[in-house]
Protein backbone atom coordinates (compact mmCIF):
# COMPACT_ATOMS: atom_id res chain seq x y z
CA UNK A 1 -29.56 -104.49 120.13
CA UNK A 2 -30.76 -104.77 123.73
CA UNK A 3 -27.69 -106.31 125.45
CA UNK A 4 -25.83 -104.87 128.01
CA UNK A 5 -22.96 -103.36 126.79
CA UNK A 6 -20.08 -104.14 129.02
CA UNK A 7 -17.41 -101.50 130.43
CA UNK A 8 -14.45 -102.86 131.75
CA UNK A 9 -11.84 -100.45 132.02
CA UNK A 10 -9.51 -102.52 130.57
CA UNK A 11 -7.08 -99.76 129.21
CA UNK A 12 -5.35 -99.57 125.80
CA UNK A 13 -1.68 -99.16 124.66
CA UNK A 14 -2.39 -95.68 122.88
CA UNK A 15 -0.09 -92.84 123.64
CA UNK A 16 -0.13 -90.87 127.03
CA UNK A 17 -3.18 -89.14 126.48
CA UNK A 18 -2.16 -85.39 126.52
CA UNK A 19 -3.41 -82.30 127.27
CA UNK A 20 -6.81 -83.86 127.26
CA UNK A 21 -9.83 -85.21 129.42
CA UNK A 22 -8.87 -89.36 128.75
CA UNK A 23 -6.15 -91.33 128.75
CA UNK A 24 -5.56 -94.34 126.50
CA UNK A 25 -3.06 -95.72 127.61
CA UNK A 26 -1.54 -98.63 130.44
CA UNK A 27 -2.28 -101.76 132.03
CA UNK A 28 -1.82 -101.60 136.19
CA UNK A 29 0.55 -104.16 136.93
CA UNK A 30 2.09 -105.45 140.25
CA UNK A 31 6.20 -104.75 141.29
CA UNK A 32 8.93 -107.13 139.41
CA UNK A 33 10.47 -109.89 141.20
CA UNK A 34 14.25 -108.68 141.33
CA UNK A 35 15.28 -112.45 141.86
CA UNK A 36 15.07 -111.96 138.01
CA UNK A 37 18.45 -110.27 137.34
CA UNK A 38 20.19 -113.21 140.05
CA UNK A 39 21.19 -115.69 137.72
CA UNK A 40 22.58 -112.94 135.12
CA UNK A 41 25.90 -111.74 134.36
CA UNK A 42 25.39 -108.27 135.09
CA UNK A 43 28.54 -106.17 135.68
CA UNK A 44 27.50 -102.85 137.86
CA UNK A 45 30.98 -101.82 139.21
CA UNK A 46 30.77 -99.19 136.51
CA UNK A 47 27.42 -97.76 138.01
CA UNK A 48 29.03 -97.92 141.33
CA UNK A 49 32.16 -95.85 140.47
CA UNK A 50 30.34 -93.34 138.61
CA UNK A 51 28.41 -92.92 141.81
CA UNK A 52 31.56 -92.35 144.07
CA UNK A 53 32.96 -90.21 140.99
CA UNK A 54 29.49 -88.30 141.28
CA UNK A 55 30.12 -88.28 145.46
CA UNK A 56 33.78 -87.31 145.33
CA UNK A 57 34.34 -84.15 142.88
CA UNK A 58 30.97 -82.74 142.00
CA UNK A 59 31.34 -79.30 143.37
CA UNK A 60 27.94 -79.64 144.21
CA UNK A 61 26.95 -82.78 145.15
CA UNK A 62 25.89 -82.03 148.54
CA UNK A 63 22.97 -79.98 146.44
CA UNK A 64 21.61 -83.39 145.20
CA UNK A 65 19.54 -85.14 147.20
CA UNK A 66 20.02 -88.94 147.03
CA UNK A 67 17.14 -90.17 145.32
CA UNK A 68 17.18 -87.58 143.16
CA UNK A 69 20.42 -89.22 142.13
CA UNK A 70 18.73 -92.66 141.98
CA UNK A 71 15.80 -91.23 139.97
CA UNK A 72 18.17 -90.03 137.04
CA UNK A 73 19.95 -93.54 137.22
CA UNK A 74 16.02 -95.06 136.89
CA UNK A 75 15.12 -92.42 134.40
CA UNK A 76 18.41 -92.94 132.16
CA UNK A 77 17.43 -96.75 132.45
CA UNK A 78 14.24 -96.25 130.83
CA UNK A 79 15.83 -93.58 128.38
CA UNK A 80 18.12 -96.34 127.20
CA UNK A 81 15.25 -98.16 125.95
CA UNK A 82 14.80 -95.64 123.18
CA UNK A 83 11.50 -96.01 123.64
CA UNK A 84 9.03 -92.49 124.14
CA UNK A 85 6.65 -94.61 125.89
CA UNK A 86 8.36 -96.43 128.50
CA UNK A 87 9.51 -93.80 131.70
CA UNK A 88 9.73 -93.16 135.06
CA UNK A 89 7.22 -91.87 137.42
CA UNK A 90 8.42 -89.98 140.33
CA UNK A 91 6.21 -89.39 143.14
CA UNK A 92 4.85 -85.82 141.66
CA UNK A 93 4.89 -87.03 138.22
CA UNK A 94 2.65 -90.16 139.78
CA UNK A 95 0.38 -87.53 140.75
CA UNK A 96 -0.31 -85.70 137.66
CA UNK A 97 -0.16 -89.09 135.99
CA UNK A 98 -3.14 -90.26 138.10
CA UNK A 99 -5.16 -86.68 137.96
CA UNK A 100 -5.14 -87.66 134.19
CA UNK A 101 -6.29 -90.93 134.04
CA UNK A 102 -9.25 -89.67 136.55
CA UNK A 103 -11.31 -87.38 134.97
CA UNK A 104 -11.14 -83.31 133.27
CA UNK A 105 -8.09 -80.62 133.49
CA UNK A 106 -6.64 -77.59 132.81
CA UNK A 107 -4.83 -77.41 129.49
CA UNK A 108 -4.76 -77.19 125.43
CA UNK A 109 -6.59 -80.76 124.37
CA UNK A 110 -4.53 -82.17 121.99
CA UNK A 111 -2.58 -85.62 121.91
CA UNK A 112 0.65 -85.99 121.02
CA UNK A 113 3.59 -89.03 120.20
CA UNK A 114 6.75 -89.43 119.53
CA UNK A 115 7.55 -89.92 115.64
CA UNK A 116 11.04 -90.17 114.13
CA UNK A 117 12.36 -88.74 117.53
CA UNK A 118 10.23 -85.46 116.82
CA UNK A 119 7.64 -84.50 119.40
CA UNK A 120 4.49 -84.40 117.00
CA UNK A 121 0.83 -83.98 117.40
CA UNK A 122 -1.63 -86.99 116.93
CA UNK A 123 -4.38 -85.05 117.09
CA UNK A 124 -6.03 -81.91 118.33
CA UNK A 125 -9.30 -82.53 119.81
CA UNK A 126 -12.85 -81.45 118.86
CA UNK A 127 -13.80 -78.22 120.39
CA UNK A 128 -10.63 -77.73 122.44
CA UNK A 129 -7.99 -74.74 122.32
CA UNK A 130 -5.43 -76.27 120.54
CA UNK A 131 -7.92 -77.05 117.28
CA UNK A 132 -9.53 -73.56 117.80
CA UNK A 133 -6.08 -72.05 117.65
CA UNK A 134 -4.91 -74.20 114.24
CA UNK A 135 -2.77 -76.89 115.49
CA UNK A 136 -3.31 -79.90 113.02
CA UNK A 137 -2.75 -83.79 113.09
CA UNK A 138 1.05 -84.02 111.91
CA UNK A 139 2.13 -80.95 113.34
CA UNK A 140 5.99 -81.02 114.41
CA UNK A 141 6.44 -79.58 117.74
CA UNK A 142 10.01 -77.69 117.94
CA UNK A 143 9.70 -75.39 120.72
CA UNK A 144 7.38 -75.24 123.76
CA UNK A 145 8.00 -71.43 125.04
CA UNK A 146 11.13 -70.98 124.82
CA UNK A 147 12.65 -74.88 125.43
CA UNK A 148 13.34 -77.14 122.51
CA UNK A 149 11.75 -80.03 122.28
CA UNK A 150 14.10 -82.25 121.13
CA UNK A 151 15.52 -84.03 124.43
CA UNK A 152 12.04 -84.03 125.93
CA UNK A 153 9.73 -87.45 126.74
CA UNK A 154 6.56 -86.98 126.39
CA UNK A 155 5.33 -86.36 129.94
CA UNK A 156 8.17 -83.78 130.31
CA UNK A 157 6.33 -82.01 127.29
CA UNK A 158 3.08 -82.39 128.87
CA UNK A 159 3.89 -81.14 132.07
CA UNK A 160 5.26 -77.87 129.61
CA UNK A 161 2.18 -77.63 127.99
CA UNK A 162 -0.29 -78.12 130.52
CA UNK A 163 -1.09 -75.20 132.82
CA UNK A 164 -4.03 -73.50 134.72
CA UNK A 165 -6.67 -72.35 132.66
CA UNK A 166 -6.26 -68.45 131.22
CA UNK A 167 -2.76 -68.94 130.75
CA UNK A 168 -1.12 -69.06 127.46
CA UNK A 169 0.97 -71.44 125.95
CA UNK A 170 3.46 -70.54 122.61
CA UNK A 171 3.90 -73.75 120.66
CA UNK A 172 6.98 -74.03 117.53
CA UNK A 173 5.43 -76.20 114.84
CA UNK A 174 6.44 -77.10 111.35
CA UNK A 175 4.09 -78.38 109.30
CA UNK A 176 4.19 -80.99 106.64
CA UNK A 177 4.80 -79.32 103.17
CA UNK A 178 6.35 -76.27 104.60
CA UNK A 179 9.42 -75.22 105.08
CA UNK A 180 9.23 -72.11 107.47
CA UNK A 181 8.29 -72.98 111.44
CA UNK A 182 5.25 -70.86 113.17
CA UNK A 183 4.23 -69.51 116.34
CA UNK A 184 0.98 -70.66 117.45
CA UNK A 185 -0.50 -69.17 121.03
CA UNK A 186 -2.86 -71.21 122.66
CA UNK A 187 -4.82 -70.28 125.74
CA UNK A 188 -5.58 -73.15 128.02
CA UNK A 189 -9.06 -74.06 129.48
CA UNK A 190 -10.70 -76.53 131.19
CA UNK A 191 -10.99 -79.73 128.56
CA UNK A 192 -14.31 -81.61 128.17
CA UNK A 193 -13.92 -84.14 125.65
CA UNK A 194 -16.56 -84.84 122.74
CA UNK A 195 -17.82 -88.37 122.36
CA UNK A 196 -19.75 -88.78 119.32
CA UNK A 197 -21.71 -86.88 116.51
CA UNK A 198 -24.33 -88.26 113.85
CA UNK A 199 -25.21 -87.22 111.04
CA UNK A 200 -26.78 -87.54 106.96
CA UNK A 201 -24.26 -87.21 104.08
CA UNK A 202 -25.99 -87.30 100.70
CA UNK A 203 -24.57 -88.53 97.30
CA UNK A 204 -25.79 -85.64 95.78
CA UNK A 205 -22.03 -83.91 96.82
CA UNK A 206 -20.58 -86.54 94.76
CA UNK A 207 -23.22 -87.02 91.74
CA UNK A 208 -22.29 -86.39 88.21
CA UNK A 209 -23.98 -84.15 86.11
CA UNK A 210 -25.59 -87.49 84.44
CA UNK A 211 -26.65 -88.58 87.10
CA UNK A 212 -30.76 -88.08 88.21
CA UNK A 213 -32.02 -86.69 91.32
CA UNK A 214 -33.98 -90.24 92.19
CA UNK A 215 -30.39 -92.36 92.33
CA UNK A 216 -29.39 -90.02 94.88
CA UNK A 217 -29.22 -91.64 98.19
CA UNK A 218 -27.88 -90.60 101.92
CA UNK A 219 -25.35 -92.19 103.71
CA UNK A 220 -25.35 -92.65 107.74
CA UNK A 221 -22.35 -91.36 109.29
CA UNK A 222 -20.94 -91.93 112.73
CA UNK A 223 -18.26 -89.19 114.10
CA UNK A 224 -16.54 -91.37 116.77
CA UNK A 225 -14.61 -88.86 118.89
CA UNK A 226 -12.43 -91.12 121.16
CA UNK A 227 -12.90 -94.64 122.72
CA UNK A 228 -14.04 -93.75 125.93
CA UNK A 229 -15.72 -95.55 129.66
CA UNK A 230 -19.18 -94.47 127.97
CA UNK A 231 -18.48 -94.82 124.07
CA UNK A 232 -19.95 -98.01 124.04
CA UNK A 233 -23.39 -96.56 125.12
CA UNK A 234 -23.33 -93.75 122.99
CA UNK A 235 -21.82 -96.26 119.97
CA UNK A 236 -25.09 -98.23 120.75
CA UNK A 237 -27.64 -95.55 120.70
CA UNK A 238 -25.95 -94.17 117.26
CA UNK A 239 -26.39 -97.60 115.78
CA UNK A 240 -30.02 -97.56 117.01
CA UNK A 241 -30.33 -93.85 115.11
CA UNK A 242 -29.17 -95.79 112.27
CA UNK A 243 -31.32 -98.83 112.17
CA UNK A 244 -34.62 -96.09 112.85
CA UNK A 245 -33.69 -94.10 109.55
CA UNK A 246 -33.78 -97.09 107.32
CA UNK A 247 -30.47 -96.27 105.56
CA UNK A 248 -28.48 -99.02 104.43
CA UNK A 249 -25.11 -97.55 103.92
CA UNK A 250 -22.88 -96.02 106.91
CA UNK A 251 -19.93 -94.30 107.58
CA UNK A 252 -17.43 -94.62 110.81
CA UNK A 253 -15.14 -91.64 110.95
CA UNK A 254 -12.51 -92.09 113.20
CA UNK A 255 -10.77 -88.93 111.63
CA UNK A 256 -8.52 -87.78 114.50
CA UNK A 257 -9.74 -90.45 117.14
CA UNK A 258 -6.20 -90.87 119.16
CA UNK A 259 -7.51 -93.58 121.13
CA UNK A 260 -9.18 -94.20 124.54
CA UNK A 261 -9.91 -98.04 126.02
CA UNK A 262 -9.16 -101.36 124.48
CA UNK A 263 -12.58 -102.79 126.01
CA UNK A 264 -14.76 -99.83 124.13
CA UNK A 265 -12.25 -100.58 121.07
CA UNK A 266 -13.63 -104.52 121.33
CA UNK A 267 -16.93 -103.96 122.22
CA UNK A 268 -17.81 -101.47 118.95
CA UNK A 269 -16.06 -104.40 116.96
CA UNK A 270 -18.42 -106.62 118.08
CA UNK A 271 -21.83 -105.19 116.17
CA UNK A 272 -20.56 -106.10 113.14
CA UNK A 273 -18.05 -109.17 113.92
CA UNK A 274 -19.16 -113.30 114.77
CA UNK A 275 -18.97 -114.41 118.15
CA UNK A 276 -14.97 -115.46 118.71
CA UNK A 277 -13.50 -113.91 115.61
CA UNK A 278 -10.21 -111.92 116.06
CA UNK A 279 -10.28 -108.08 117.24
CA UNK A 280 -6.79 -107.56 117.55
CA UNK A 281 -3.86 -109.93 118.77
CA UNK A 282 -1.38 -108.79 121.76
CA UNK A 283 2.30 -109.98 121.13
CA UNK A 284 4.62 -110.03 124.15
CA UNK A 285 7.66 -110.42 121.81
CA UNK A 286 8.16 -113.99 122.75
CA UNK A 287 7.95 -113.10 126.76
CA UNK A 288 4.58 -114.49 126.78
CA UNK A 289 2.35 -116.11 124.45
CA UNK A 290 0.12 -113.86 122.36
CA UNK A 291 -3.18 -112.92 123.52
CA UNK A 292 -6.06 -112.74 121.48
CA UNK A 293 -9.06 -110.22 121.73
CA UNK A 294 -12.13 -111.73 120.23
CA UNK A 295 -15.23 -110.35 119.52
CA UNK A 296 -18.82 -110.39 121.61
CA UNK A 297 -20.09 -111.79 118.81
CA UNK A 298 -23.31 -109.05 118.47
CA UNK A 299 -23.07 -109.08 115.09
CA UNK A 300 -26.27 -107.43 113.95
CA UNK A 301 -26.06 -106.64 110.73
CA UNK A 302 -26.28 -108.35 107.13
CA UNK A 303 -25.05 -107.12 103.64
CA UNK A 304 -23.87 -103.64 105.26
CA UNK A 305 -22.17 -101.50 102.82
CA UNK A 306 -19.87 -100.04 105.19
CA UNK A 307 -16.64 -97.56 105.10
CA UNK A 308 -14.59 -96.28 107.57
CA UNK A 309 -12.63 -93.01 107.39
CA UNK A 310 -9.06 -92.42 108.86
CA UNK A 311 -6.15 -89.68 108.32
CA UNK A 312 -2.98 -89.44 110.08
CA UNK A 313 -4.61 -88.41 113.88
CA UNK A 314 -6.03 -91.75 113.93
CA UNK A 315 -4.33 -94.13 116.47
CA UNK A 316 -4.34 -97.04 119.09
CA UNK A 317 -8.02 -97.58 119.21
CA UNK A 318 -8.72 -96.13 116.11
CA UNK A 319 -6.33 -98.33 114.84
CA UNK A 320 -7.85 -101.25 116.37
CA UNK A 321 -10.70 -101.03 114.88
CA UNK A 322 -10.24 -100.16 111.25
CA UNK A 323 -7.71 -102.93 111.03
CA UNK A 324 -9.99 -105.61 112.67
CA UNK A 325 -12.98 -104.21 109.86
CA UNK A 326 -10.45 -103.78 107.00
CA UNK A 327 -8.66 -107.52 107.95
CA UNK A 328 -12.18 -109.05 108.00
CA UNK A 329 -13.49 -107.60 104.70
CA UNK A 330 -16.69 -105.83 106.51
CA UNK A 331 -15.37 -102.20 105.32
CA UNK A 332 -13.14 -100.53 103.42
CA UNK A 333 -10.88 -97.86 104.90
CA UNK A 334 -10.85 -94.43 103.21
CA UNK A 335 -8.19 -91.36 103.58
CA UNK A 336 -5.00 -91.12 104.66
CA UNK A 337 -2.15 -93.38 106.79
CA UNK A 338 -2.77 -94.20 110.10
CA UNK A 339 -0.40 -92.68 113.08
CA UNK A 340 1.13 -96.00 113.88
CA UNK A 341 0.17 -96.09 117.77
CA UNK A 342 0.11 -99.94 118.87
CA UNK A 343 1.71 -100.35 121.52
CA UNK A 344 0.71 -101.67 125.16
CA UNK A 345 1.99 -99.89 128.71
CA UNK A 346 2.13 -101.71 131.93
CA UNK A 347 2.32 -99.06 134.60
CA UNK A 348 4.00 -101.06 137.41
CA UNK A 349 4.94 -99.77 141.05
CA UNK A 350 8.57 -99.18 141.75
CA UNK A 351 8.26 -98.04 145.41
CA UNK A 352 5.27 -96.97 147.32
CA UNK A 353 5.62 -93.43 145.79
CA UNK A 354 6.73 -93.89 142.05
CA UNK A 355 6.37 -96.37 139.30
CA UNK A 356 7.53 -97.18 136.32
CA UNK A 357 5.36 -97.24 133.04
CA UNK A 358 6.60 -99.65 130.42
CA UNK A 359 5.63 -100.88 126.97
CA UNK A 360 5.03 -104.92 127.03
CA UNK A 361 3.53 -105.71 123.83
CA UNK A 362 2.50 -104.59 120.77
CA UNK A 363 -0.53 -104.55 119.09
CA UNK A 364 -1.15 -106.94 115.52
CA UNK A 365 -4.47 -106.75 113.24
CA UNK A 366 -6.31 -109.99 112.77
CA UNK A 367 -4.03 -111.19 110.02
CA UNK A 368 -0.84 -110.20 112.08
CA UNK A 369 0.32 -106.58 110.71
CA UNK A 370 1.97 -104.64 113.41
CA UNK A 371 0.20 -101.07 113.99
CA UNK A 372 3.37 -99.63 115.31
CA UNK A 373 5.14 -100.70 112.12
CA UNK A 374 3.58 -97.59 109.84
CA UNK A 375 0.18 -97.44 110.83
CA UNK A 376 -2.49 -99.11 108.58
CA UNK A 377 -2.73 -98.27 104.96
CA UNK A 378 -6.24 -97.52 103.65
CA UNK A 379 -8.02 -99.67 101.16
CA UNK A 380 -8.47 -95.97 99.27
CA UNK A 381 -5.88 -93.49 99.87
CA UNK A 382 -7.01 -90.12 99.31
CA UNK A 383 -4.44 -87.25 99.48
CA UNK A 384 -5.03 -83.42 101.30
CA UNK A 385 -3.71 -81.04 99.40
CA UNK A 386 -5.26 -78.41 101.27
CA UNK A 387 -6.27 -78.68 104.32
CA UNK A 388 -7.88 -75.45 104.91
CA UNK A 389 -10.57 -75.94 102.18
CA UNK A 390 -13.91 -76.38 103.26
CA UNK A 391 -14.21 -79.40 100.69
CA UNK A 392 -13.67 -82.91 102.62
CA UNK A 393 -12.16 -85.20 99.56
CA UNK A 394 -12.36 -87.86 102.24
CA UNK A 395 -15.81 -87.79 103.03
CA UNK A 396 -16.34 -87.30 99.17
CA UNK A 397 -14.72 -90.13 97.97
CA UNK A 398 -16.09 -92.52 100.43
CA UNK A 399 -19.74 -91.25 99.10
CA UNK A 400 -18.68 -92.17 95.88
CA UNK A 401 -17.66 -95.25 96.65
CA UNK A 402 -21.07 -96.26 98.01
CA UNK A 403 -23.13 -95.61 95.27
């Protein structure tokens, strides 16, 4: 327990952290050697003539700047990709992009991706406007104000969501299960992100009527927020909580945890993984060879009766670490399908002004299942039917399960 705990700021392939204090998201990578495209058969002439078509009979072409013209051609590259995570940066886009990476801003603290082309929200985060207002892991966003959503990226949407704090933001959602879309207002404010929470769950929730007071027992629990610079301290100190109360049995909710840094997702791993064995595995698609994450090896624990808790607002991370517990047989995973986030940016510099942020690899469990292919499936599946009751059938059925 008294190790260092290391922070390298190695960062994770989650989704472009939005609206929020973190981002868990890209690798920084160095420009691409152009000699690359030299020995291809690469026809451009029809680039070239839609340029002088562009030059010649646009009524306004004089309007357009030229490297506003060579943006679009680098932004309909990237577009081409059909991929929500790979796009271009251009030099006020960089900006923003590096104000979030670097600490707290103005806006509604939620994170959202990019599932079956429909803008939709990962998760809304502890304490922030958008969960005070209602929005929910799942949520379909169809409208921000009055712009559809439907030939947005993702940044585009964040910079449409994000705004100065006081202001007020109308967001079109459809839920899951219903057919008619809602307004939702949210007021932005500055966003402080939550790390972690502890707590005591009893089995008493969960006993039968049969059941006497003295087989009762309580159950640990660990609220991991998000993946962090510091959630490997704070992960530390909550296992030390735990080891001081003499429970046994503990719980790792990762319930709408979209993500955060693949060193804090390798380094929490590590208390209850061997020295070596597999976190998660990095697969280039053939462009390189796969790289494997292994654990620290601090491996503390013996005979732990462990679960961990997940619902569709857990990704990238979150995902890293269930899988790596689930793959390994050290816990089970309770509550609903993952989000599916596993996939690794490179954010590599175009020109000395803009860049280009690009996914590389994708991110397998231990025995090779693909995150991004579906998200992980629980070991227990437990379905919401309502998810404004104040009963958690999660939490419940993951107390039962540790009697």
């Amino acid at each position: 327990m008294n190790r260092n705990l290391q922070k390298v700021f190695f960062l994770i392939g989650a989704v472009f952290v939005v609206l929020a204090a973190f981002f868990s998201g890209t690798y920084f990578g160095s420009s691409y050697n152009k000699s690359t495209f030299q020995n291809q058969e690469i026809d451009f002439d029809p680039f070239w003539n839609a340029w002088e078509i562009v030059e010649e009979k646009y009524v306004d072409s004089e309007k357009v700047k030229e490297k506003d013209k060579v943006y679009g051609a680098i932004s309909g590259l990237l577009k081409s990709l059909e991929d929500p995570y790979s796009v271009f940066f251009t030099p006020e886009e960089l900006k923003e992009f590096e104000i979030e990476i670097n600490g707290e801003f103005e806006g509604v603290g939620m994170e959202v991706g990019i599932r079956k082309n429909i803008l939709t929200v990962i998760a809304p985060l502890k304490g922030t406007p958008a969960e005070k207002a209602g929005i929910e892991s799942g949520d379909k966003i169809l409208r921000i104000d009055d712009a559809s959503t439907s030939d947005l990226s993702i940044e585009e949407a964040v910079r449409k969501i994000r705004g100065p704090r006081g202001t007020e933001v109308k967001l079109t959602i459809l839920r899951n299960g219903e057919e008619e879309t809602k307004i939702i207002t949210v007021m932005r404010d500055t966003i402080r992100i939550p790390v972690i929470d502890t707590e005591t769950q009893s089995s008493a929730k969960t006993a039968s009527l049969n059941e006497k007071k003295e087989d009762n027992y309580d159950v640990f629990v660990i609220k991991l927020y998000n993946f962090s610079a510091d959630s490997t301290i704070r992960f530390r100190q909550a296992l030390r909580e735990f080891i001081d109360s003499g429970k046994q049995k503990l719980i790792l909710d990762l319930r709408n945890n979209p993500g955060g840094f693949l060193e804090a997702a390798v380094d929490i791993t590590s208390w209850f993984l061997g020295q070596g064995e597999t976190v998660v595995i990095e697969d280039f698609g053939g462009k390189s060879p796969q790289k494997i994450h292994r654990s620290k090896g601090y491996d503390i624990f013996e005979n732990l009766k462990m679960i961990v808790l997940v619902n569709k607002g857990s990704a990238s991370a979150s995902e890293i670490v269930a899988g790596a517990l689930q793959d390994h047989g050290i816990a089970k995973i309770v509550g609903e399908k993952t989000f599916g986030k596993g996939s690794v940016q490179e954010l590599v510099p175009l020109t000395e002004d803009t860049s280009i942020k690009i996914t590389i690899a994708k991110w397998l469990t231990p025995k090779g299942h693909s995150i991004s292919e579906g998200g992980l499936t629980p070991d227990i599946e437990v379905e919401i039917k309502d998810a404004k009751s104040k009963k958690d059938p999660i939490m419940e059925k993951a107390l039962e399960l540790l009697k």
